[in-house]
Each structure stands twice: as C-alpha cells, then as structure tokens.
C-alpha atoms as a PDB file:
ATOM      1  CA  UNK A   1     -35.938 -10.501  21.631  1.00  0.00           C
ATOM      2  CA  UNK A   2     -34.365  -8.426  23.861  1.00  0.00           C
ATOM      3  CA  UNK A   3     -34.166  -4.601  24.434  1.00  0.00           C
ATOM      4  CA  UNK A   4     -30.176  -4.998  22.898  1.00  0.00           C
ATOM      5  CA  UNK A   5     -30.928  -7.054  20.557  1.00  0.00           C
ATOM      6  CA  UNK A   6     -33.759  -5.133  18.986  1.00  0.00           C
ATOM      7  CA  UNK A   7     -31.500  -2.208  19.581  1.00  0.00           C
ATOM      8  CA  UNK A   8     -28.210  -3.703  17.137  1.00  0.00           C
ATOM      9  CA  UNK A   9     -30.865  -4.845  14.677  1.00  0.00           C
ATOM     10  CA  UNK A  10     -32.032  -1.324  13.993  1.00  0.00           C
ATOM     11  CA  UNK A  11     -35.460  -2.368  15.246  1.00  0.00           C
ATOM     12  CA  UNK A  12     -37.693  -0.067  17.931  1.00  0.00           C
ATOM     13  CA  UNK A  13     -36.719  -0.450  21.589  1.00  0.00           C
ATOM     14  CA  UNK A  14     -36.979   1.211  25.200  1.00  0.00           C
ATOM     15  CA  UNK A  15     -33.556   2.174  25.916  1.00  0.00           C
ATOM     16  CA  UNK A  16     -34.596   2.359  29.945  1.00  0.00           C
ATOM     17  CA  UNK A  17     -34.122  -1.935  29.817  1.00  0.00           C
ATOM     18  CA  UNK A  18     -31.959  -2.615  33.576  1.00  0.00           C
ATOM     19  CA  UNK A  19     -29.460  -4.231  30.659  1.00  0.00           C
ATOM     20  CA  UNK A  20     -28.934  -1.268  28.486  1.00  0.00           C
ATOM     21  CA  UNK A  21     -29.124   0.758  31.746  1.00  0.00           C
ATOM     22  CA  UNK A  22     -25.834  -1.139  33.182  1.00  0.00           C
ATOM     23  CA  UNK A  23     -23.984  -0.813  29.907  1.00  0.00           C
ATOM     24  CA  UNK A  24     -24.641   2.566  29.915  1.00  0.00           C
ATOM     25  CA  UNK A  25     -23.557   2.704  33.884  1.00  0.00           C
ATOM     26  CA  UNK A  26     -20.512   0.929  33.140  1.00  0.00           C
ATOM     27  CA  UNK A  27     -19.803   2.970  30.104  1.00  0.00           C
ATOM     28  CA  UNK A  28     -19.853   5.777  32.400  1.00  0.00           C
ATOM     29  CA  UNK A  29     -16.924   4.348  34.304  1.00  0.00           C
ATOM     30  CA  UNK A  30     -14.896   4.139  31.560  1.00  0.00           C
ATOM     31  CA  UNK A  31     -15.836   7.885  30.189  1.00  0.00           C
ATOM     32  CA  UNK A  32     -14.559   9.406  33.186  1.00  0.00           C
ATOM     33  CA  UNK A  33     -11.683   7.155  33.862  1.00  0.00           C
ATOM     34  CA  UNK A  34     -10.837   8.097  29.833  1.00  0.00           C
ATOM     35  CA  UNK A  35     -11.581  11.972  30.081  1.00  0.00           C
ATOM     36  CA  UNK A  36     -10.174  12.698  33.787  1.00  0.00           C
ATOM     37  CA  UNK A  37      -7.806   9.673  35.516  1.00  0.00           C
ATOM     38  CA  UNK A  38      -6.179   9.015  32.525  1.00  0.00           C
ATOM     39  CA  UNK A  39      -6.039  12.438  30.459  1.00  0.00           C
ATOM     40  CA  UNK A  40      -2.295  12.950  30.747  1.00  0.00           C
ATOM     41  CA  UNK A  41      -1.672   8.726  30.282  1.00  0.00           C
ATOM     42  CA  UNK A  42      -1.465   8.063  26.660  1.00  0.00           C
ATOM     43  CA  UNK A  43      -0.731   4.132  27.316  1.00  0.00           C
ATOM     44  CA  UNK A  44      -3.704   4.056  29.866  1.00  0.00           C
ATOM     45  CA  UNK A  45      -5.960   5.358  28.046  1.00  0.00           C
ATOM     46  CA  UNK A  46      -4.798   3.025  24.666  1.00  0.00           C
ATOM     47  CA  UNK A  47      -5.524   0.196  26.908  1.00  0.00           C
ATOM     48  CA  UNK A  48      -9.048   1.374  28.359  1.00  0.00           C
ATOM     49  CA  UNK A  49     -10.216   1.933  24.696  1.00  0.00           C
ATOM     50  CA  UNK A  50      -9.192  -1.687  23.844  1.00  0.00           C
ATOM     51  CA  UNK A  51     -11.086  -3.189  26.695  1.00  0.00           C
ATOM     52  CA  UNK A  52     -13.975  -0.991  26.295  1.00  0.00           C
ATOM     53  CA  UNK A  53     -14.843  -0.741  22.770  1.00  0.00           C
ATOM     54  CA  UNK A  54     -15.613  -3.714  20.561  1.00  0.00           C
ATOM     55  CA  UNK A  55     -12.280  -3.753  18.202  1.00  0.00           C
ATOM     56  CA  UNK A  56      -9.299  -1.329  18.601  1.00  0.00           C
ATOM     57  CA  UNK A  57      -6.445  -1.420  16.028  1.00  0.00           C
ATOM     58  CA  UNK A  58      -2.639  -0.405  16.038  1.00  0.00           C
ATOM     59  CA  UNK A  59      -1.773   3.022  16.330  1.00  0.00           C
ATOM     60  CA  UNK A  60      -5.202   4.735  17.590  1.00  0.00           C
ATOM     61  CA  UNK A  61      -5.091   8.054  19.614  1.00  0.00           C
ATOM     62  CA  UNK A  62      -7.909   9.862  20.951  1.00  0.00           C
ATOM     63  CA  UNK A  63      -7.590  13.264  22.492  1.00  0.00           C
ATOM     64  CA  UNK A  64     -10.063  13.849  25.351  1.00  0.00           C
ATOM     65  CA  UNK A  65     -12.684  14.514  26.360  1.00  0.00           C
ATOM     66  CA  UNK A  66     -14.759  11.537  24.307  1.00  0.00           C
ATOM     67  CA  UNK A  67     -18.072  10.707  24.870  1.00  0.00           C
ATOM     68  CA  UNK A  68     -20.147   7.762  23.920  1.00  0.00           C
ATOM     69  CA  UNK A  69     -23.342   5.815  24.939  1.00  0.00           C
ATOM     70  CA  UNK A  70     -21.658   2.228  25.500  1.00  0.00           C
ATOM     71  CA  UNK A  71     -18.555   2.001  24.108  1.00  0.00           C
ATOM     72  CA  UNK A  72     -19.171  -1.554  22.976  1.00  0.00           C
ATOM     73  CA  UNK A  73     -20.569  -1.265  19.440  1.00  0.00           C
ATOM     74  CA  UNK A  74     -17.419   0.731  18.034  1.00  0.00           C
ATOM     75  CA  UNK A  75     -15.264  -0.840  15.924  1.00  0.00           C
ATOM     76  CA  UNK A  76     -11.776   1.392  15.039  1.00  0.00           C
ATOM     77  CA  UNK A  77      -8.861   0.035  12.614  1.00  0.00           C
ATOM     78  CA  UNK A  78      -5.644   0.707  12.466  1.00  0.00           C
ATOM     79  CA  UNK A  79      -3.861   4.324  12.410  1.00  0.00           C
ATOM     80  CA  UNK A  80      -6.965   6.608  13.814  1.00  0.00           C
ATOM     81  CA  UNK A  81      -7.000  10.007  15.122  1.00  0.00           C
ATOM     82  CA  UNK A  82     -10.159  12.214  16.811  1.00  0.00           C
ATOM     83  CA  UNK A  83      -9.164  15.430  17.913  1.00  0.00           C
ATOM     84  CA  UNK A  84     -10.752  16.398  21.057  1.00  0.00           C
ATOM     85  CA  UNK A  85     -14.615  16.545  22.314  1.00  0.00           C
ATOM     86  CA  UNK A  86     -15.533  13.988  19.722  1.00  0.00           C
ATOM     87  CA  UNK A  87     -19.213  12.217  20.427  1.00  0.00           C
ATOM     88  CA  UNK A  88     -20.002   8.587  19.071  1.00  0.00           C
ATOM     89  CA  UNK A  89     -24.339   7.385  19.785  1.00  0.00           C
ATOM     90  CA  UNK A  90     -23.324   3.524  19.683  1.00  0.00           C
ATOM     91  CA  UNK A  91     -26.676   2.278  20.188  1.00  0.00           C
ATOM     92  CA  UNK A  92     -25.874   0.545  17.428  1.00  0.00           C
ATOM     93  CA  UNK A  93     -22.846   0.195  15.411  1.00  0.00           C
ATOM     94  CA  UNK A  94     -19.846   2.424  14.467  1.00  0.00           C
ATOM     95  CA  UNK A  95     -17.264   0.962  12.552  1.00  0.00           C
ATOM     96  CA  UNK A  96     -14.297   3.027  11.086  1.00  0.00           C
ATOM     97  CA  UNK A  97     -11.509   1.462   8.891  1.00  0.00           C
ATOM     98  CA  UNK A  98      -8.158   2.309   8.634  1.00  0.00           C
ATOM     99  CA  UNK A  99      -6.092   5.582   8.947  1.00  0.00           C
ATOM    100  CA  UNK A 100      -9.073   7.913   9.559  1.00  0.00           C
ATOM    101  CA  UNK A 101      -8.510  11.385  11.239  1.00  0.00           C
ATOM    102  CA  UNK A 102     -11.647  13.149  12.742  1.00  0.00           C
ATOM    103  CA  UNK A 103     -11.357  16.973  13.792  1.00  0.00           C
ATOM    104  CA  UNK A 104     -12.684  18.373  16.943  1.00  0.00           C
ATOM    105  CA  UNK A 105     -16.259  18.086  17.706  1.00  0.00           C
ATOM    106  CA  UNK A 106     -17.308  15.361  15.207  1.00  0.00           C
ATOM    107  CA  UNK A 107     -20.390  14.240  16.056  1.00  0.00           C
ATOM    108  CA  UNK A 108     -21.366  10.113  15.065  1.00  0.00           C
ATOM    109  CA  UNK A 109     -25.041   9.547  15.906  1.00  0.00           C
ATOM    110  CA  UNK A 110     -26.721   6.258  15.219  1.00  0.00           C
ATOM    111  CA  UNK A 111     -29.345   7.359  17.821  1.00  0.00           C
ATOM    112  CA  UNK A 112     -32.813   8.101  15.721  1.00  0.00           C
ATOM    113  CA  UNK A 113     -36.084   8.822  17.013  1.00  0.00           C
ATOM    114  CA  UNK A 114     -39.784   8.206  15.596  1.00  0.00           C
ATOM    115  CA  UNK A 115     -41.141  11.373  13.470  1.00  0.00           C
ATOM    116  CA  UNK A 116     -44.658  10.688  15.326  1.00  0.00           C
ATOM    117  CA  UNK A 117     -45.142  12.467  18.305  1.00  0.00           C
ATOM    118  CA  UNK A 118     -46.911   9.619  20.414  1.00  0.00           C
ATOM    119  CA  UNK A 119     -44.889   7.200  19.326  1.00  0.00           C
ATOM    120  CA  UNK A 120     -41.791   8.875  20.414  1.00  0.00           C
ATOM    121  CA  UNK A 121     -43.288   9.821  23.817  1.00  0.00           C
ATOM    122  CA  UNK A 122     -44.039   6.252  24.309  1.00  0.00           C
ATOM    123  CA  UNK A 123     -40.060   5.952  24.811  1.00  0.00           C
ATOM    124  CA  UNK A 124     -39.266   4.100  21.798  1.00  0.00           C
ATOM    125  CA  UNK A 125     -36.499   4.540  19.564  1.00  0.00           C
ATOM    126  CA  UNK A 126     -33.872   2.998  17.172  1.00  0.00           C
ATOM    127  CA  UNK A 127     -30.671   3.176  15.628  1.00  0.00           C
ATOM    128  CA  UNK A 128     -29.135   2.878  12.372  1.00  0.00           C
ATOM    129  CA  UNK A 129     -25.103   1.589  11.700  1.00  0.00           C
ATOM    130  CA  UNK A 130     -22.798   3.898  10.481  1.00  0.00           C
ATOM    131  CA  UNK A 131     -20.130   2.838   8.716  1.00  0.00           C
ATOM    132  CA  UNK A 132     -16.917   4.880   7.564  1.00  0.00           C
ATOM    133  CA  UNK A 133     -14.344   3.180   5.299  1.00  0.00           C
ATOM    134  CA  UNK A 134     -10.648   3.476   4.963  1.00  0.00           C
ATOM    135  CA  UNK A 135      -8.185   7.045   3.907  1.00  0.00           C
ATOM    136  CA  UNK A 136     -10.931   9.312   5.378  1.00  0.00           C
ATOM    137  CA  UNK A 137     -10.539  13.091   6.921  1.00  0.00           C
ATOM    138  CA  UNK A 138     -13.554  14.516   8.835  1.00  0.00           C
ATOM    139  CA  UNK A 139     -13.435  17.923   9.314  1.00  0.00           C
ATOM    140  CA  UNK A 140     -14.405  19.465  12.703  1.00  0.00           C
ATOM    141  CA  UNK A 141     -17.804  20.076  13.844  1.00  0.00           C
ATOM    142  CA  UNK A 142     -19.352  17.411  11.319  1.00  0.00           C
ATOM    143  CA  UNK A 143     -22.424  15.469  12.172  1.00  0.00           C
ATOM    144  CA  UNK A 144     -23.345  12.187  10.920  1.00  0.00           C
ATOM    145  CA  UNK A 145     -26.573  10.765  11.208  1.00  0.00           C
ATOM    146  CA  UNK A 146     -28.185   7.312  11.794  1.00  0.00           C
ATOM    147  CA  UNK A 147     -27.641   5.051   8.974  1.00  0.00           C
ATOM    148  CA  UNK A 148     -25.013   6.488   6.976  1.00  0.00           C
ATOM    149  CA  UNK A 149     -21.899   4.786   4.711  1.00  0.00           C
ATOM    150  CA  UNK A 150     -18.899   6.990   4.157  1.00  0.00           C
ATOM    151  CA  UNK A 151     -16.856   5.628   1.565  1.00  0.00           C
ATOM    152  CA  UNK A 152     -12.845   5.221   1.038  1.00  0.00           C
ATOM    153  CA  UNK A 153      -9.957   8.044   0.410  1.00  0.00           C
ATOM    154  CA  UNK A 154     -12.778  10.944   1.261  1.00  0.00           C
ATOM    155  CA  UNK A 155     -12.549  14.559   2.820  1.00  0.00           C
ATOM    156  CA  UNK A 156     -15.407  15.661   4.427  1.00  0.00           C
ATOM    157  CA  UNK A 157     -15.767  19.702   4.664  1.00  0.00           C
ATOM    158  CA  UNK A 158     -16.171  21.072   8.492  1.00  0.00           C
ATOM    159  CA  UNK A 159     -19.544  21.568   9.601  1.00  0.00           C
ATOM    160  CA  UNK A 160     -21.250  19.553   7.440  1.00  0.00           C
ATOM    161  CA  UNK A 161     -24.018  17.420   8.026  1.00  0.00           C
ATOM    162  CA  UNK A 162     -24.301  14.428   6.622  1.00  0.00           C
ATOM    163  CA  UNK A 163     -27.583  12.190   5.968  1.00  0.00           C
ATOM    164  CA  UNK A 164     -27.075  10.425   3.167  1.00  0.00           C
ATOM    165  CA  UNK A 165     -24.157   7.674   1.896  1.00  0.00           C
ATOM    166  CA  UNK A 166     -20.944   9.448   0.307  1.00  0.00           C
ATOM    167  CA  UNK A 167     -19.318   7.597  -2.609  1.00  0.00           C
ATOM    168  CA  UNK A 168     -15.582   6.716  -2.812  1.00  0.00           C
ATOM    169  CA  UNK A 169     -12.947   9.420  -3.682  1.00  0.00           C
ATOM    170  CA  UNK A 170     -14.543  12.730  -3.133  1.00  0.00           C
ATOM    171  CA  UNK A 171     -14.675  16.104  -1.161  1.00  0.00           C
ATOM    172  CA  UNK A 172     -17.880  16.395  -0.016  1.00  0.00           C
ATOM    173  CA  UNK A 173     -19.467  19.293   2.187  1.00  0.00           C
ATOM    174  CA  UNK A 174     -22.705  21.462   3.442  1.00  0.00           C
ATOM    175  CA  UNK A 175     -25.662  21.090   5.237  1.00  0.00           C
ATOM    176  CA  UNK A 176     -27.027  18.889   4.185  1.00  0.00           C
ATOM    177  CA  UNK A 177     -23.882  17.546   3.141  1.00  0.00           C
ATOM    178  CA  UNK A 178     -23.368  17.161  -0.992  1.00  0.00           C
ATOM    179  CA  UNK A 179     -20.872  15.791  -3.235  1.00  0.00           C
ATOM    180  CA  UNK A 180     -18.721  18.923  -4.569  1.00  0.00           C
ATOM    181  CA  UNK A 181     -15.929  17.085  -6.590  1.00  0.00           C
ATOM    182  CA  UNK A 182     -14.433  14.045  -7.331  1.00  0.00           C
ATOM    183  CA  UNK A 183     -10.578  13.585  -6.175  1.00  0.00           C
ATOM    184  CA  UNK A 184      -8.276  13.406  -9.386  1.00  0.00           C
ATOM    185  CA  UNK A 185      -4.713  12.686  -9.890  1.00  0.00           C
ATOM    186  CA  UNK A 186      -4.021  16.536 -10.383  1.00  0.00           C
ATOM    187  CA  UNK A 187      -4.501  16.846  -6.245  1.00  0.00           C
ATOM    188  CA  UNK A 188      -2.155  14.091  -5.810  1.00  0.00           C
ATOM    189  CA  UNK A 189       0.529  15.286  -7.767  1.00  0.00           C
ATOM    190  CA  UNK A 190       0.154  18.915  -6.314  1.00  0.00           C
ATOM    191  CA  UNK A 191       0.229  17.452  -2.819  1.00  0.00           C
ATOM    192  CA  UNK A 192       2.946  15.060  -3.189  1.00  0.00           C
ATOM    193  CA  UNK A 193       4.993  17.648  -4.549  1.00  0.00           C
ATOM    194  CA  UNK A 194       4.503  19.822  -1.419  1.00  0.00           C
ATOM    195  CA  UNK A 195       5.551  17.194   0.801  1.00  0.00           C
ATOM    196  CA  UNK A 196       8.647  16.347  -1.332  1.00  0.00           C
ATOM    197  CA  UNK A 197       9.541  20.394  -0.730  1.00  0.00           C
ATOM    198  CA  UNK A 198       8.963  19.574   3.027  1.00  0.00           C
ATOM    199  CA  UNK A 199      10.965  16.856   2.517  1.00  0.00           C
ATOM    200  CA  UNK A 200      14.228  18.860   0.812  1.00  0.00           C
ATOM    201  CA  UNK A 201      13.611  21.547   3.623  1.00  0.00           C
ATOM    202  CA  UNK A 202      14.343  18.834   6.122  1.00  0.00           C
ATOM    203  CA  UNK A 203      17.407  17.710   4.843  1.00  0.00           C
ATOM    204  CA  UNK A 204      19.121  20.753   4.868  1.00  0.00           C
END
C-alpha cells in the first residue's frame, strides 16, 4: 500500500511520502489563491472550492481565511456556511451533509497521533473520518477530533470539544463535549413563532 492509501484507511503512515508532499504543495496553491487572490471574488472562490475539494454542493459559502491539509478528502452538500478562520485536517475524510452552518474558528481534525512516545517520533501517524450529517449548527471555536459522527438537526455549544459521536436531535456542549438536552417540539413552536413575528414586521 501506499503512504495515501494507508492514510484514507485510517491505518499508520509517514505523511513526508513525495505524494502526500505534492498534495499538500498543491493544496497550498489553492489556500492562498482562496484566502488572498480571490478574498473579495465570491464566484472565484465557489469555483476553486469545487475543483479543489472532493464534492461541493449548491449554495456553499466560505468566508476566508480557510485552511486545510489537502483539500481533496472533503466532501460538502448543499446549502453550507463556515464563518471565517475555519481549519479542516483532511488526512482523511470530512464529509458534511446538507445545510450546515459552522461559526468562526471551528476546528475539524482527523489528524491523530500515537500516545507512545517512540512511536510518534518515528513520524508515524493516522487519521480517523469525521462525519457530520444534515440541519447542523456549530458554534464558534469548536473542535472536533479524529473519528467522530455528528448526527442530524444538532446544535453544538461554542467552544466545545468534541471526542465522541453525538446522537440525532440534540444540543450538545462542554469540554469534553456532552449531551445536555434533547430538541422537542416546544423549541420549534417557540422559534417558528418568532420568525412568523419577523415575518408580520416585514410586511408592514
């Protein structure tokens, strides 16, 4: 196997391979073109994403500066936001689902590294998918680890850390990051009634 391939499979690899060293080169390219050339060119930098990153949906906006390792393991669907200063560790893969909003600062690391001291020295290291599904809000300044599933329609508190899978339908927060309720029809109704009070506001 090769250093990328034992690298998406989650196994141990030496991420100083001259293959992994031009995708991280080239991902370079696009990271500054992204952050500086195109930082006032919303259509330019739409179009950059969706040749650099493995799968871009409709409607996906990215305030920069972004930074990533490659790029090419990142898989975004349809109606995304990340609010500035974001950081996705796509050594291996990050795939997001549909209309997911990340605050400032939120912090995607697949990038692990061994507990063991000589092992770790030796150069060798790994990566775990994360994996975040559909409806989700991320507040600023999270950090999710190596490994992780975030389910569907969940909010997760700023500054949390999260190391462990989060369930469908929740608020979850802290360091590390817990499960503090479940979301219930009582927050729908009091939400959609403030956006129908928006909504008479509007029309005057």
């Amino acid at each position: 196997m090769t250093e990328k391939e034992r690298m998406l499979e989650g196994k141990l690899y030496i991420a100083n391979d001259p293959e992994l060293n031009q995708m991280h080169k080239q991902c370079a390219i696009y990271t500054d073109c992204f952050n500086r050339e195109y930082v006032l060119d919303v259509k330019k930098r739409e179009e950059l994403l969706r040749k650099w990153f493995k799968s871009v949906g409709k409607e996906v906006y990215i305030t920069p500066p972004l930074y990533c390792d490659y790029g090419c393991n990142i898989t975004i669907g349809d109606n995304f936001y990340a609010n500035m200063d974001c950081i996705f560790l796509d050594v291996n893969e990050i795939v997001i689902g549909n209309r997911v909003f990340l605050g400032p600062r939120v912090c995607l690391f697949t990038a692990g590294h061994p507990i063991d001291k000589d092992v770790r020295a030796s150069g060798l290291e790994y990566g775990k998918k994360i994996q975040i599904g559909d409806d989700v809000w991320i507040g600023g300044n999270v950090t999710i680890n190596p490994g992780v599933t975030i389910g569907s329609r969940v909010v997760i508190g700023s500054g949390s850390v999260v190391v462990s899978d989060i369930s469908d339908d929740v608020v979850a927060a802290g360091n590390p990051c817990r499960v503090v309720r479940k979301i219930t029809e009582e927050d729908k109704r009091r939400w959609e009634l403030q956006q129908e009070e928006y909504e008479k506001s509007n029309r005057g």
